[in-house]
C-alpha atoms as a PDB file:
ATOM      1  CA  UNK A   1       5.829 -26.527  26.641  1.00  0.00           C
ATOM      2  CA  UNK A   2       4.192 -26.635  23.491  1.00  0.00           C
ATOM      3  CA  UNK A   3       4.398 -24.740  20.464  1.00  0.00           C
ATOM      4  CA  UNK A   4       0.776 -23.734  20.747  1.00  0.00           C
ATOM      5  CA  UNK A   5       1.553 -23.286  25.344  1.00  0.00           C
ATOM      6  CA  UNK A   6       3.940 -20.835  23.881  1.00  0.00           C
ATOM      7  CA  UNK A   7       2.404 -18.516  20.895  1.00  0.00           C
ATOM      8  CA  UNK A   8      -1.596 -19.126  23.068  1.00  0.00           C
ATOM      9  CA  UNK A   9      -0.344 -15.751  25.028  1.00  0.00           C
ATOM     10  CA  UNK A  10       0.779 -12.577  23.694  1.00  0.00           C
ATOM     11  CA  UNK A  11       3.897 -12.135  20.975  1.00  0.00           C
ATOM     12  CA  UNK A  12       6.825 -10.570  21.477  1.00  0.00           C
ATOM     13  CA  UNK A  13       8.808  -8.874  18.872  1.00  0.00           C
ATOM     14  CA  UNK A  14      12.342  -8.182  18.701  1.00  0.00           C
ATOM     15  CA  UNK A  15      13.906  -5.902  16.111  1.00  0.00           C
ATOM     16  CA  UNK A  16      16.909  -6.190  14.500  1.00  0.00           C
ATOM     17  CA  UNK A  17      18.668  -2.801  12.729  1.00  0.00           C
ATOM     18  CA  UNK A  18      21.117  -4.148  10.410  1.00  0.00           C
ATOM     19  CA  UNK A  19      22.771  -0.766   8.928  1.00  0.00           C
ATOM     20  CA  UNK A  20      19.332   0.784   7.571  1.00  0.00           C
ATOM     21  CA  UNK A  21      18.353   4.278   5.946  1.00  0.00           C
ATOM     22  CA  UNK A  22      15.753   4.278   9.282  1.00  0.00           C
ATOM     23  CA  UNK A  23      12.615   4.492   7.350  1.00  0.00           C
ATOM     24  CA  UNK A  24      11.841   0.930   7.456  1.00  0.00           C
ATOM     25  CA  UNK A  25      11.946   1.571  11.776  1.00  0.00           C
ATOM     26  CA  UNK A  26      10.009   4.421  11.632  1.00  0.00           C
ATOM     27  CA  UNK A  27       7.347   2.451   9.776  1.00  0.00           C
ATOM     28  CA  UNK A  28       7.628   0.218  12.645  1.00  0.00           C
ATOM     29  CA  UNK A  29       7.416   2.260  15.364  1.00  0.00           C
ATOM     30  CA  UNK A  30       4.455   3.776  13.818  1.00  0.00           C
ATOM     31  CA  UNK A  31       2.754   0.702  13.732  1.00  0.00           C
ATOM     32  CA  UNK A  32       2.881   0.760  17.465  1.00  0.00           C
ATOM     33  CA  UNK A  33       1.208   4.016  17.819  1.00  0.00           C
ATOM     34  CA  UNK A  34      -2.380   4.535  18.884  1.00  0.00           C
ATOM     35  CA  UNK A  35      -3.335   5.263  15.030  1.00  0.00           C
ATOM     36  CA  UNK A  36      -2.395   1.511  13.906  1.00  0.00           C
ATOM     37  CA  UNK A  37      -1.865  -0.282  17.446  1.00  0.00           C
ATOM     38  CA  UNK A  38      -0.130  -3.467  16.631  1.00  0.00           C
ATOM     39  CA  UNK A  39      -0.773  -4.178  21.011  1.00  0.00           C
ATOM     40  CA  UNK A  40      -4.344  -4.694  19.924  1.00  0.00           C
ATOM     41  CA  UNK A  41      -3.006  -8.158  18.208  1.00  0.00           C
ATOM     42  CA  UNK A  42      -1.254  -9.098  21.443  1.00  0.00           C
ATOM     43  CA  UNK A  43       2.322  -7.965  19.583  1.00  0.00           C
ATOM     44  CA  UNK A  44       4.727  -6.062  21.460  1.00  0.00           C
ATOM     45  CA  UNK A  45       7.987  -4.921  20.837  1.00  0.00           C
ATOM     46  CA  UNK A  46      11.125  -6.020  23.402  1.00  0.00           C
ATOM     47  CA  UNK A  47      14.697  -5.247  24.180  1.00  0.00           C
ATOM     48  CA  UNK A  48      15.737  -8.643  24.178  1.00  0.00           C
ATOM     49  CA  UNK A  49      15.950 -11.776  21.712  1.00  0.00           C
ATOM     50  CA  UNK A  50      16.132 -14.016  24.758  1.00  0.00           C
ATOM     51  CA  UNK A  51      12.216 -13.212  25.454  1.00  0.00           C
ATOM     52  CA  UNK A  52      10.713 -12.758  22.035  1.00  0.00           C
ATOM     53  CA  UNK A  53       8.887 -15.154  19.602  1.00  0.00           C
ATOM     54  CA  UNK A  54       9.481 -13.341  16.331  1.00  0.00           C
ATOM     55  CA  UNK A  55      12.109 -11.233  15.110  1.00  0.00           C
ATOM     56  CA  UNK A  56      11.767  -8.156  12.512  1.00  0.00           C
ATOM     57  CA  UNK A  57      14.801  -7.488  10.807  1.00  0.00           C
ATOM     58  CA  UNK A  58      15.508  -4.363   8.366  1.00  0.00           C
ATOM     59  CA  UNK A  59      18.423  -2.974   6.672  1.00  0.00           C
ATOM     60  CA  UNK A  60      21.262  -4.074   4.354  1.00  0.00           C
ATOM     61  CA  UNK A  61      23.173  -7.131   6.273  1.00  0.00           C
ATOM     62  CA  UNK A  62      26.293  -5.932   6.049  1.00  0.00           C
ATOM     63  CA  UNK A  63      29.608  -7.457   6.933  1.00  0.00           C
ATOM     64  CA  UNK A  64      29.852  -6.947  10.334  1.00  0.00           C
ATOM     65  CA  UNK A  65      25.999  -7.747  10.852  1.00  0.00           C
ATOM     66  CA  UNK A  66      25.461 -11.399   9.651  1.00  0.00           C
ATOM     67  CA  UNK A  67      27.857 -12.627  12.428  1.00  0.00           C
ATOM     68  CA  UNK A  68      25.805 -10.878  14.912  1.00  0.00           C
ATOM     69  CA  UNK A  69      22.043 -12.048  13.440  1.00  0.00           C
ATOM     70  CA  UNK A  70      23.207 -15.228  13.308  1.00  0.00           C
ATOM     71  CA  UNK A  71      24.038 -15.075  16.754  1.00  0.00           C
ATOM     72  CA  UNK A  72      21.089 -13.332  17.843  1.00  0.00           C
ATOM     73  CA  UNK A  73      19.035 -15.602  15.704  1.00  0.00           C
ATOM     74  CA  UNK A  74      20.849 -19.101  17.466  1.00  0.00           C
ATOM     75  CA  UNK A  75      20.442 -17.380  21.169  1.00  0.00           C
ATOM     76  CA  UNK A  76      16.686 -17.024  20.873  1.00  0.00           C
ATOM     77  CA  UNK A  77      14.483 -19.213  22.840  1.00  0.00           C
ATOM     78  CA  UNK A  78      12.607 -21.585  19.697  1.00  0.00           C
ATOM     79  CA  UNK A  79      10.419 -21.354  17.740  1.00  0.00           C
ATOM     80  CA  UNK A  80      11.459 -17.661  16.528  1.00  0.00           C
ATOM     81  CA  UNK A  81       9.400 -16.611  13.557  1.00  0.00           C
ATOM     82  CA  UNK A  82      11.825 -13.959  11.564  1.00  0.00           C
ATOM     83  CA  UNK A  83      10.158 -11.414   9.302  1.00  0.00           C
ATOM     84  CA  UNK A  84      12.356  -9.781   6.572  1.00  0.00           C
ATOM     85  CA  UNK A  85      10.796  -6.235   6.533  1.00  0.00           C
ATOM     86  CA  UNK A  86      11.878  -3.698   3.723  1.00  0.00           C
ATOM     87  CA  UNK A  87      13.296  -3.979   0.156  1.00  0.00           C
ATOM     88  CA  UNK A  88      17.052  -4.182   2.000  1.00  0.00           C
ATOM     89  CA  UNK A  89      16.122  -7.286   3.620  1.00  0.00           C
ATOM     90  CA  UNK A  90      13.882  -8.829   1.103  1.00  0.00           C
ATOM     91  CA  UNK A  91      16.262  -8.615  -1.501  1.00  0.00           C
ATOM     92  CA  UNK A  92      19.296  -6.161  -1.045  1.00  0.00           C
ATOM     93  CA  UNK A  93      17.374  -3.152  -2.529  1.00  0.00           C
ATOM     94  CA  UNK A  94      19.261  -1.134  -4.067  1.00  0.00           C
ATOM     95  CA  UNK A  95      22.806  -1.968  -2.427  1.00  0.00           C
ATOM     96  CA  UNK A  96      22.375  -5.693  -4.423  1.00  0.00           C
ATOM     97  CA  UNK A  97      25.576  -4.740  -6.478  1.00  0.00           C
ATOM     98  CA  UNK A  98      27.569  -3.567  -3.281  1.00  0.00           C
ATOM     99  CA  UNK A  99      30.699  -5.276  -2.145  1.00  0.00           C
ATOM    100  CA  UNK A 100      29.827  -5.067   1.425  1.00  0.00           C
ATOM    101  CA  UNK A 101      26.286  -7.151   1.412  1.00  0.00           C
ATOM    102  CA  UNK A 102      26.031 -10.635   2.968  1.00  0.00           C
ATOM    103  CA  UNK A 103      21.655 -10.387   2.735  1.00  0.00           C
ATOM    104  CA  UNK A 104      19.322 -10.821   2.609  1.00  0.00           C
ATOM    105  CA  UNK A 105      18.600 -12.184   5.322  1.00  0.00           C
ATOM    106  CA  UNK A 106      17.448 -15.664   3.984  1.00  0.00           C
ATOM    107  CA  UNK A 107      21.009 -16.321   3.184  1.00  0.00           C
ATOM    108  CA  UNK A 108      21.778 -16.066   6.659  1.00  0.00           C
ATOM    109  CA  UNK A 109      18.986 -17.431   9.241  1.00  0.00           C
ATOM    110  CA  UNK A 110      15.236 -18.879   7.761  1.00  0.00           C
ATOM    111  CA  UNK A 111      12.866 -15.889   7.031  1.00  0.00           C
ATOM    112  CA  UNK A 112       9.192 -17.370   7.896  1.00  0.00           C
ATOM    113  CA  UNK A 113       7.461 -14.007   6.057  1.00  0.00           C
ATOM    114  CA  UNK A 114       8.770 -11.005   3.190  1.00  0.00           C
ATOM    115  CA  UNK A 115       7.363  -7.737   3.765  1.00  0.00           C
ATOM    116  CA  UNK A 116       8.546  -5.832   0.670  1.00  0.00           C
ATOM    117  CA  UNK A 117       8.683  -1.930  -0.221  1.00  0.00           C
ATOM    118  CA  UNK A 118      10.880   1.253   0.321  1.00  0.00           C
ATOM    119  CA  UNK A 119       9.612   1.533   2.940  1.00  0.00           C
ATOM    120  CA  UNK A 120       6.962  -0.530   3.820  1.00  0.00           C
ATOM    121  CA  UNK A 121       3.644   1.000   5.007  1.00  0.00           C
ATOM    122  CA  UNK A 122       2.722   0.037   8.564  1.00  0.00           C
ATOM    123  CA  UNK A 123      -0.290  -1.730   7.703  1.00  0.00           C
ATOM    124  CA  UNK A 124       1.816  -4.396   5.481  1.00  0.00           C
ATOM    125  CA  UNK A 125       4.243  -4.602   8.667  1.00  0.00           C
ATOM    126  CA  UNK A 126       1.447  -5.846  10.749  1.00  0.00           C
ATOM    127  CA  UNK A 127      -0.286  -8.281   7.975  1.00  0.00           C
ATOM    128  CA  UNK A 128       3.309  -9.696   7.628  1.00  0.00           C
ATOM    129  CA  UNK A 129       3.521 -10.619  11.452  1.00  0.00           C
ATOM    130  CA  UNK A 130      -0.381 -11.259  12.062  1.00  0.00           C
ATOM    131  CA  UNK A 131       0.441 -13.934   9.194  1.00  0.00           C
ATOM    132  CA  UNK A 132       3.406 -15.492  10.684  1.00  0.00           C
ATOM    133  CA  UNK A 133       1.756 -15.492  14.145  1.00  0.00           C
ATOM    134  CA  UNK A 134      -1.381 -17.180  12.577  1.00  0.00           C
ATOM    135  CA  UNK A 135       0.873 -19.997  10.720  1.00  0.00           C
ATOM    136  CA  UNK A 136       2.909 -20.573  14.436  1.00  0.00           C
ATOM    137  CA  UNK A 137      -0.380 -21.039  15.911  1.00  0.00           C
ATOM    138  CA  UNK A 138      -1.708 -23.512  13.765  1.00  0.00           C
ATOM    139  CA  UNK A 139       2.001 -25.824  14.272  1.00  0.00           C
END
């Protein structure tokens, strides 16, 4: 199937906690609610990488997390769009002198889209994936 077969119905979204303060996933899961509905885009969220065209990860990658992104990231079905959401994944945030970071997460898989901030609100969340979806599309 083609790329455009695949991203023509809705997108699925997996999300990846990598050892975060939790804001960053409550700014996600708010941008599922009723007030912001991310559904209305066709975008929802799934328990498994094996069934979802883009993956949001957040949080400091850590030691023990790289491995398992980069495993997650080479078991998902292709193309995966992966969005770096939150100042920990964009950039290491404020742990960027700690001896315990292997992010962010560029340095381990290909980020497609940055969503930056401490947290981020949930209306950048969505632009970031709308814009991801909208460059897969045009592939």
């Amino acid at each position: 199937m083609s790329i455009g077969g695949i991203l023509s119905r809705s997108i699925w979204v997996f999300h990846f906690a990598s050892g975060p303060c939790n804001n960053c996933d409550i700014e996600i899961l708010d941008a599922l609610t009723p007030r912001f509905d991310l559904e209305r885009f066709g975008i929802k969220l799934v328990g498994s990488i094996k069934h979802a065209d883009c993956m949001l990860v957040t949080g400091m990658i850590n030691v023990k997390g790289a491995p398992r992104l980069k495993y997650l990231y080479d078991m998902a079905p292709k193309p995966l769009a992966v969005v770096a959401v939150g100042g920990c994944a964009c950039s290491k945030g404020i742990f960027k002198d700690s001896y315990y970071t292997r992010g962010p997460v560029d340095r381990i898989i290909p980020v497609d889209a940055y969503v930056p901030g401490c947290p981020p609100r949930p209306e950048a969340i969505i632009d970031g994936i709308v814009k991801v979806v909208k460059k897969l599309r045009s592939v």
